[in-house]
Protein backbone atom coordinates (compact mmCIF):
# COMPACT_ATOMS: atom_id res chain seq x y z
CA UNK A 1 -91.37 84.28 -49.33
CA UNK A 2 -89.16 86.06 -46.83
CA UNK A 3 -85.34 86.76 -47.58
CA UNK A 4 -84.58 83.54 -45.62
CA UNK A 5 -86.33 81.06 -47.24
CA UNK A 6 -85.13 82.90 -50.59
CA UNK A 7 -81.55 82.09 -49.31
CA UNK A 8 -82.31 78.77 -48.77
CA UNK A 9 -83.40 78.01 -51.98
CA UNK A 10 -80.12 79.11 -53.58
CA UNK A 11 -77.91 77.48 -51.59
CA UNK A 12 -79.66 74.41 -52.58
CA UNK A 13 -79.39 75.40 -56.20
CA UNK A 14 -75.70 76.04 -55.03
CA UNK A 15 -75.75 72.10 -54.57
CA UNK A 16 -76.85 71.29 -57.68
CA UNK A 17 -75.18 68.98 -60.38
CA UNK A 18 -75.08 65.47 -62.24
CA UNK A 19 -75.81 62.89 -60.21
CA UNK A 20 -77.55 64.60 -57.14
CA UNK A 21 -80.87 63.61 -56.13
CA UNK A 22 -83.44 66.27 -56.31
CA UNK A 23 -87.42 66.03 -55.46
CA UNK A 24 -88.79 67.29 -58.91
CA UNK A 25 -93.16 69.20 -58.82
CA UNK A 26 -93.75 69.99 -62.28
CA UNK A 27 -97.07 70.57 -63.95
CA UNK A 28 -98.99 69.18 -67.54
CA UNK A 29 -102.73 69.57 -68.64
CA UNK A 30 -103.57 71.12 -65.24
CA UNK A 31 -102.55 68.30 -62.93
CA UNK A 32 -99.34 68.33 -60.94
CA UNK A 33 -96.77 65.90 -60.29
CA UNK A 34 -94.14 65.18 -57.90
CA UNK A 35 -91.31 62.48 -57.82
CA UNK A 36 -87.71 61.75 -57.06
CA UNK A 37 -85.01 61.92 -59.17
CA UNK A 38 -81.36 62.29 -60.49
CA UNK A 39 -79.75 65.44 -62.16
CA UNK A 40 -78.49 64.34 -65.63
CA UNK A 41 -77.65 68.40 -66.78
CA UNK A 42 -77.83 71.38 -65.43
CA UNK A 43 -78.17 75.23 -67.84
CA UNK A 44 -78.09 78.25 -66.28
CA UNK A 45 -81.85 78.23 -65.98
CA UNK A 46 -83.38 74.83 -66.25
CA UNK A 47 -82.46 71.16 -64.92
CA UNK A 48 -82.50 67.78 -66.14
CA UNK A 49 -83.52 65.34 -64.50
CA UNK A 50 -83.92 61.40 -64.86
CA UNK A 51 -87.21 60.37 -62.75
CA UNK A 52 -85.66 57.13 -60.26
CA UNK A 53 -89.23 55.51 -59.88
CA UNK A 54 -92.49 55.81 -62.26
CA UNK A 55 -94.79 58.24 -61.59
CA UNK A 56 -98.74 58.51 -62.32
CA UNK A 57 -100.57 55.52 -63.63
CA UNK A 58 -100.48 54.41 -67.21
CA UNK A 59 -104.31 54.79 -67.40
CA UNK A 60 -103.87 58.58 -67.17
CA UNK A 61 -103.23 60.32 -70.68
CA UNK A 62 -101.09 63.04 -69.40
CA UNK A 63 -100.31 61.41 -65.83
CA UNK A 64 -97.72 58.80 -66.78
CA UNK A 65 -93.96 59.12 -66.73
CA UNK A 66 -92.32 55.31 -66.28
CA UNK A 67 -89.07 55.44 -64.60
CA UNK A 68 -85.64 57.37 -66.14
CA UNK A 69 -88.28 59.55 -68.31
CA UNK A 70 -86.24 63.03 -68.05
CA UNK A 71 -87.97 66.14 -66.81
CA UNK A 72 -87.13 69.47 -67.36
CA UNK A 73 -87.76 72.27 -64.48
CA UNK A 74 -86.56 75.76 -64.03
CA UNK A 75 -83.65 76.59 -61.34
CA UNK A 76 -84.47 79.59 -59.48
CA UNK A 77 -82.27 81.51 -61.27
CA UNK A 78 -85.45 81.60 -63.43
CA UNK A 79 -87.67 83.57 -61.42
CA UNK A 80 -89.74 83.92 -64.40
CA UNK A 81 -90.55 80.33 -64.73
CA UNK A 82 -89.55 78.83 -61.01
CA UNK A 83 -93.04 77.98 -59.26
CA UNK A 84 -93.04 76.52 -55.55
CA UNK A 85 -95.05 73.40 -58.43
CA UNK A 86 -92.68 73.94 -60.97
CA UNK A 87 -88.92 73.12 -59.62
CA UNK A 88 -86.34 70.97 -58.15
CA UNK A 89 -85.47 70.67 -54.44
CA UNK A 90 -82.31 68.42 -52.83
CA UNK A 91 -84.01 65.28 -51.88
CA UNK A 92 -81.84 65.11 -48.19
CA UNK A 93 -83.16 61.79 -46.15
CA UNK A 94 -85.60 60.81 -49.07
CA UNK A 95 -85.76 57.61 -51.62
C-alpha cells in the first residue's frame, strides 16, 4: 500500500459516522464475508455496523447473518487489527 491509497483510506474513515453507509469484509471460521450496511457507533478503533440486507445462507453454520445483525470491524486507526478482509469502506453509488 503506497502513501496514496493510505490517504485515501483515512479520509474515508474521516467520513465516518451514524447513519452512513459503509461496505463491511469481515471474517469467521475461515470464510469471509462481505455486505452493505449502516454505521450505528463508531470508537476510536472499531465500527458498528447494522447489516441492510442478509448475508450467507441459513444452511451455513457460521455463514448466516439475517438483515440488521450488527458487525463489528476495526477503523484503520487500528492498524493492528484493520485487514484489506477485515474493515469498513464508504459504500458511494452502491445498495
Amino acid at each position: 500500500m503506497n502513501a496514496k491509497e493510505l490517504g485515501i483510506l483515512f479520509e474515508e474513515d474521516d467520513a465516518f459516522a451514524a447513519g452512513v453507509k459503509v461496505r463491511l469484509r469481515w471474517t469467521n471460521s475461515g470464510r469471509q464475508f462481505c455486505g452493505l450496511g449502516t454505521i450505528t457507533r463508531l470508537n476510536a478503533k472499531s465500527l458498528r455496523a447494522a447489516l441492510d440486507h442478509e448475508v450467507g445462507s441459513p444452511s451455513e453454520p457460521f455463514g448466516y447473518y439475517p438483515a440488521s445483525y450488527e458487525i463489528i470491524v476495526p477503523r484503520i486507526t487500528d492498524p493492528k487489527k484493520w485487514t484489506a478482509n477485515n474493515c469498513a469502506r464508504l459504500a458511494i453509488n452502491e445498495g
